[in-house]
N, C-alpha and C. Protein backbone atom coordinates (compact mmCIF):
# COMPACT_ATOMS: atom_id res chain seq x y z
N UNK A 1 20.97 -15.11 7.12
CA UNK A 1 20.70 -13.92 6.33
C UNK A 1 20.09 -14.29 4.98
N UNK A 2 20.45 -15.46 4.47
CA UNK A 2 20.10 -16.02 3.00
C UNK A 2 18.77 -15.88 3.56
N UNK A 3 18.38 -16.88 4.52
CA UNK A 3 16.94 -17.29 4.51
C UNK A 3 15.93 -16.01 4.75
N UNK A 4 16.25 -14.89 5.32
CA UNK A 4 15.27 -13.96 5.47
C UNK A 4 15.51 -13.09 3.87
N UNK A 5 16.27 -13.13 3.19
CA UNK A 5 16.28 -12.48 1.79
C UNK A 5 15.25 -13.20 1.00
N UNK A 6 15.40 -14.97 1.11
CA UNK A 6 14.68 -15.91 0.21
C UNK A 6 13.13 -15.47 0.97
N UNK A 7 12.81 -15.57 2.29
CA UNK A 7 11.44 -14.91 2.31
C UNK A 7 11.09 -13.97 2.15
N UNK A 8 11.52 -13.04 1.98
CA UNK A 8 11.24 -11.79 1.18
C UNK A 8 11.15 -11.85 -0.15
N UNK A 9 11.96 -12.36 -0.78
CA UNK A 9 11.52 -12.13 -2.50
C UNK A 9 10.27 -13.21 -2.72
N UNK A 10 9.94 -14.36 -2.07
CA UNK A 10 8.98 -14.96 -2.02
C UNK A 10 7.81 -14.38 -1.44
N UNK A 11 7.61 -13.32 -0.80
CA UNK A 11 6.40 -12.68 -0.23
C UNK A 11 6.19 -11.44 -1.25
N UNK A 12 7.35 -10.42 -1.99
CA UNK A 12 7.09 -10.11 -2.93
C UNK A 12 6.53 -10.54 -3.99
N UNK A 13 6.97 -11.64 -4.51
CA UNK A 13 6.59 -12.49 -5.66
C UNK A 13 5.00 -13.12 -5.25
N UNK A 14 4.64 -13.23 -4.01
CA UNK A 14 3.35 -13.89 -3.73
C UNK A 14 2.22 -12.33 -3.79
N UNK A 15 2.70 -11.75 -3.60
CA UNK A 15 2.31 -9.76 -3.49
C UNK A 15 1.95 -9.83 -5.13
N UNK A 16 3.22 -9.90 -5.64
CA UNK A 16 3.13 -9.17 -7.49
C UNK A 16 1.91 -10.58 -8.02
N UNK A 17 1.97 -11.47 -7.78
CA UNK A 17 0.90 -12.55 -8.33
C UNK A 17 -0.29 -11.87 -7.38
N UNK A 18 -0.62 -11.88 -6.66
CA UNK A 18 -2.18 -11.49 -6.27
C UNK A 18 -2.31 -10.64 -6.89
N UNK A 19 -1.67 -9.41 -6.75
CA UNK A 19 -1.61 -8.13 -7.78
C UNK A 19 -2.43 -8.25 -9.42
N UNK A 20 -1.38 -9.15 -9.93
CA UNK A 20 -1.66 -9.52 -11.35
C UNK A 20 -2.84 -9.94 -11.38
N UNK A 21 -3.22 -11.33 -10.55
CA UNK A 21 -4.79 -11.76 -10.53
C UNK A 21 -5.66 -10.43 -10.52
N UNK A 22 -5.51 -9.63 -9.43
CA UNK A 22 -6.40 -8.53 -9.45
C UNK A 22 -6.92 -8.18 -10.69
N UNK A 23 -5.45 -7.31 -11.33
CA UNK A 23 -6.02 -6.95 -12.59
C UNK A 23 -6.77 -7.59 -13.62
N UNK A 24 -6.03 -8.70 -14.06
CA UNK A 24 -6.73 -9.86 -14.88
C UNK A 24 -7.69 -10.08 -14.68
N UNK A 25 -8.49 -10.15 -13.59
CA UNK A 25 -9.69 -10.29 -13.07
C UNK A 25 -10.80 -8.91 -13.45
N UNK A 26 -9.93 -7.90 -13.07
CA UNK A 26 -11.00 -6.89 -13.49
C UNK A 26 -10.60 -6.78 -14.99
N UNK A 27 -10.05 -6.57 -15.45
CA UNK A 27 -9.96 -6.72 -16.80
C UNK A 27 -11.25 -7.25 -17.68
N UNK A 28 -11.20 -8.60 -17.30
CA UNK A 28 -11.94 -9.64 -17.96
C UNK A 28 -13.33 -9.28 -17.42
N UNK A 29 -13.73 -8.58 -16.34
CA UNK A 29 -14.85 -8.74 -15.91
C UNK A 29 -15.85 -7.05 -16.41
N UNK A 30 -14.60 -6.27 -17.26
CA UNK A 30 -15.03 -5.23 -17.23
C UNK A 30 -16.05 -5.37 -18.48
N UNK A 31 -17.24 -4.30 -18.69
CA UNK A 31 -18.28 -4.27 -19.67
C UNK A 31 -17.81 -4.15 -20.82
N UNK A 32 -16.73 -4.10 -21.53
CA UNK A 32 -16.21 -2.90 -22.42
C UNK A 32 -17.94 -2.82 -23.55
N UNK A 33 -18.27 -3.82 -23.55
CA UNK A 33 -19.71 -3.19 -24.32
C UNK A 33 -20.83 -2.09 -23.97
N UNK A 34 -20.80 -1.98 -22.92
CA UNK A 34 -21.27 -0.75 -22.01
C UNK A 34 -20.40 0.45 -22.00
N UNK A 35 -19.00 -0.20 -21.86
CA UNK A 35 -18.62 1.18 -21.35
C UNK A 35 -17.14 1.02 -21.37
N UNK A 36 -16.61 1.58 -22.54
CA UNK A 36 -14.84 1.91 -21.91
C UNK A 36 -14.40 2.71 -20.79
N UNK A 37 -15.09 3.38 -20.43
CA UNK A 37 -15.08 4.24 -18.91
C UNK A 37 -13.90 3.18 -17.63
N UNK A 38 -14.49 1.99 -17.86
CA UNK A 38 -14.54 1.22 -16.95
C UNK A 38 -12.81 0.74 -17.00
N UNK A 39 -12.53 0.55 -18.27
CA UNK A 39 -10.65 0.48 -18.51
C UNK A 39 -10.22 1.44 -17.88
N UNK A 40 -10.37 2.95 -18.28
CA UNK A 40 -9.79 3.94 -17.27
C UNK A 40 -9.85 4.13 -16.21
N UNK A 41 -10.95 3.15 -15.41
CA UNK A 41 -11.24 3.16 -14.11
C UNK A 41 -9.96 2.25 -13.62
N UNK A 42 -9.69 1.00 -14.08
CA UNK A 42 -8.43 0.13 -14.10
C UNK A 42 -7.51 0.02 -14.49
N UNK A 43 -7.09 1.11 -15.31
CA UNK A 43 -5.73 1.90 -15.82
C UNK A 43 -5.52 2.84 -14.10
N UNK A 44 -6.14 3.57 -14.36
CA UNK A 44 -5.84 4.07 -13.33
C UNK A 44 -5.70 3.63 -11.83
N UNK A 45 -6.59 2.84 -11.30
CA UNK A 45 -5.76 2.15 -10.24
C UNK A 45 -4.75 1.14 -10.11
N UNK A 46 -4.48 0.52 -11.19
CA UNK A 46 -3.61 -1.15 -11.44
C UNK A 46 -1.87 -0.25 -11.68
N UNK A 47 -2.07 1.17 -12.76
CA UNK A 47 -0.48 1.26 -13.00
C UNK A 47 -0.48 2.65 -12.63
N UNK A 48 0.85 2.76 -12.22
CA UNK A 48 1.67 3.62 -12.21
C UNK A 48 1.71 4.75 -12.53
N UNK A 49 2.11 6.22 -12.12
CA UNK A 49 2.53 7.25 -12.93
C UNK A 49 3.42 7.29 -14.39
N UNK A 50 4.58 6.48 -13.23
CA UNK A 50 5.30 6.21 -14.89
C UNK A 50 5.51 5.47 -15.37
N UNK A 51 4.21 4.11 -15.60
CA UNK A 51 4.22 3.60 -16.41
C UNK A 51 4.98 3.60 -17.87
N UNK A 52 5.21 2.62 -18.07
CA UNK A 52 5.92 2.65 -19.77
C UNK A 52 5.20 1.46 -20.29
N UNK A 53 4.53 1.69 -21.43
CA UNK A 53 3.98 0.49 -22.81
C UNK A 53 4.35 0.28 -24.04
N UNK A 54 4.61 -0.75 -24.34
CA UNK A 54 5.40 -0.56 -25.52
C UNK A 54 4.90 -2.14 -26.28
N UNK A 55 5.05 -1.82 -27.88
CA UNK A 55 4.73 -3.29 -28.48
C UNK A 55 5.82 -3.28 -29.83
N UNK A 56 5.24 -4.51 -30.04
CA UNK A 56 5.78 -4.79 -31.40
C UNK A 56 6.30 -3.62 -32.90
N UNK A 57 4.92 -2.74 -32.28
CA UNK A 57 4.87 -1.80 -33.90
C UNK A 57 5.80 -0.83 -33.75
N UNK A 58 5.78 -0.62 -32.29
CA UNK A 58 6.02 1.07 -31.93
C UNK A 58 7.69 0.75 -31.92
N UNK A 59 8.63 1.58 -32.24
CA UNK A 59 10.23 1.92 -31.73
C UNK A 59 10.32 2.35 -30.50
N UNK A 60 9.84 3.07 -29.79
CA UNK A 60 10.17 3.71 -28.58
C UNK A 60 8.64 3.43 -27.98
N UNK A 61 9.29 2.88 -26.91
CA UNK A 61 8.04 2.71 -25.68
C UNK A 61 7.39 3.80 -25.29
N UNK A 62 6.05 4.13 -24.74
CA UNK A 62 5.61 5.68 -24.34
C UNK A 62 5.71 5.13 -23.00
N UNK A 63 6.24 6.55 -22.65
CA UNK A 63 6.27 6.43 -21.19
C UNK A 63 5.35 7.40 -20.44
N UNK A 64 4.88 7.20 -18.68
CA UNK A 64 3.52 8.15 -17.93
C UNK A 64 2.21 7.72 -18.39
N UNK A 65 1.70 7.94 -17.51
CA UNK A 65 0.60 7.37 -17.30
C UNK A 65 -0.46 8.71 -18.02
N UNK A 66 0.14 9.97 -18.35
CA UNK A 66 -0.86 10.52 -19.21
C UNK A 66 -0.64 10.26 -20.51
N UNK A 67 0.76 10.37 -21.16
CA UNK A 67 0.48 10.23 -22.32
C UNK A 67 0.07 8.59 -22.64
N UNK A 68 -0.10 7.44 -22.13
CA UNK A 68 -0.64 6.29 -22.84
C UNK A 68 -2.00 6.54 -22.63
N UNK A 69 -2.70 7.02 -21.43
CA UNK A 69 -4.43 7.71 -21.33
C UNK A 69 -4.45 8.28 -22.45
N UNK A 70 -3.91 9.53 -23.25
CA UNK A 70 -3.97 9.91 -24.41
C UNK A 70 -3.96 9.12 -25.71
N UNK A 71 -3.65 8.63 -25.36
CA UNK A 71 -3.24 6.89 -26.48
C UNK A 71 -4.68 6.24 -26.49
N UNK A 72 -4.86 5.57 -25.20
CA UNK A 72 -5.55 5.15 -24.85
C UNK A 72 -6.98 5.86 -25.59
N UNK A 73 -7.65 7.23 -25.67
CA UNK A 73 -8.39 8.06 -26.12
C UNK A 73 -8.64 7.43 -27.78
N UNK A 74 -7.53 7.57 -27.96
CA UNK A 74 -7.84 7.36 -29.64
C UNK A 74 -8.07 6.03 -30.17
N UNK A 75 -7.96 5.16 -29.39
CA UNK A 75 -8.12 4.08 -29.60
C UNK A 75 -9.91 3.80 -30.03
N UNK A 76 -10.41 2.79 -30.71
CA UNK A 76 -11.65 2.24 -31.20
C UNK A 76 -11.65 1.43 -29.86
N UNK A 77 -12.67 1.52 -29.20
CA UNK A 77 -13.67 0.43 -27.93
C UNK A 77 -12.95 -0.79 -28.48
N UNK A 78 -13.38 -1.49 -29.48
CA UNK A 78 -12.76 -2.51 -29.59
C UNK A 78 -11.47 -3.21 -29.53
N UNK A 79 -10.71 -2.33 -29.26
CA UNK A 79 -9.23 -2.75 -29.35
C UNK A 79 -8.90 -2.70 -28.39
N UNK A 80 -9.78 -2.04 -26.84
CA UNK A 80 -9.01 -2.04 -25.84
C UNK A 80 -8.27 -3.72 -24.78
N UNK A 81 -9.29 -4.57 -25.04
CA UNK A 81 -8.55 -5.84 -24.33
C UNK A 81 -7.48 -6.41 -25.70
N UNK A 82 -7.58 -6.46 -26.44
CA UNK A 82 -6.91 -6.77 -27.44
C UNK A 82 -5.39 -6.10 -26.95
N UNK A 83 -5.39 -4.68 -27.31
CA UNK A 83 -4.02 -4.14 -26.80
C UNK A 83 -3.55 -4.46 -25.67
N UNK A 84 -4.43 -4.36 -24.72
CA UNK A 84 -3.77 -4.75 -23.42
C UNK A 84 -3.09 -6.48 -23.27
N UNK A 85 -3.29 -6.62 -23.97
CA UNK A 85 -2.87 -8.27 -24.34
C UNK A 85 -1.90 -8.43 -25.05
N UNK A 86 -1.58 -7.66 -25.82
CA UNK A 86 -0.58 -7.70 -26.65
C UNK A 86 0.85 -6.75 -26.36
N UNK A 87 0.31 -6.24 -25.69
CA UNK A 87 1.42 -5.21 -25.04
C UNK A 87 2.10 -5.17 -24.22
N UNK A 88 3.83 -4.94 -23.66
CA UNK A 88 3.98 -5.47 -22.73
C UNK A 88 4.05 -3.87 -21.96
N UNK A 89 3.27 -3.56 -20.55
CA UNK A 89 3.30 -2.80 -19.81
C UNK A 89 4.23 -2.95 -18.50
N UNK A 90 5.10 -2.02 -18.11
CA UNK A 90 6.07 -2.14 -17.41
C UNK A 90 5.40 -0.82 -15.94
């Protein structure tokens, strides 16, 4: 029974790492000089409804995937890989 639990959290864990590559990958590959369009294109498929983000500055994490898009809005082009780097998204 151990051993079919240990392959399972190891096929999860091999799941959540491809996963991550995914994103990281589009991330890095996106235009943001062309086009922030392209983050919301990968916000939106990479997380969650109810996402939660949260950093250093903020006291309370925002939680859903609309209100950080709203967040997301006000933000300057430039800050978008920056934040996403600095932030830990759950």
């Amino acid at each position: 029974m151990s051993d079919q639990h240990s392959f399972l959290s190891v096929d999860g864990y091999s799941r959540s790492q491809a996963a991550e590559h995914m994103l990281n990958s589009a991330i890095t590959q996106a235009k943001i000089s062309e086009s922030f369009e392209e983050y919301f294109e990968i916000f939106d498929k990479f997380y969650a409804d109810d996402v939660q983000v949260s950093s250093e500055t903020q006291h309370k994490p925002i939680r859903g995937k609309a209100r950080v898009e709203l967040l997301l809005n006000f933000l300057p082009a430039s800050c978008y890989g920056r934040s996403w780097g600095t932030s830990d998204i759950h």
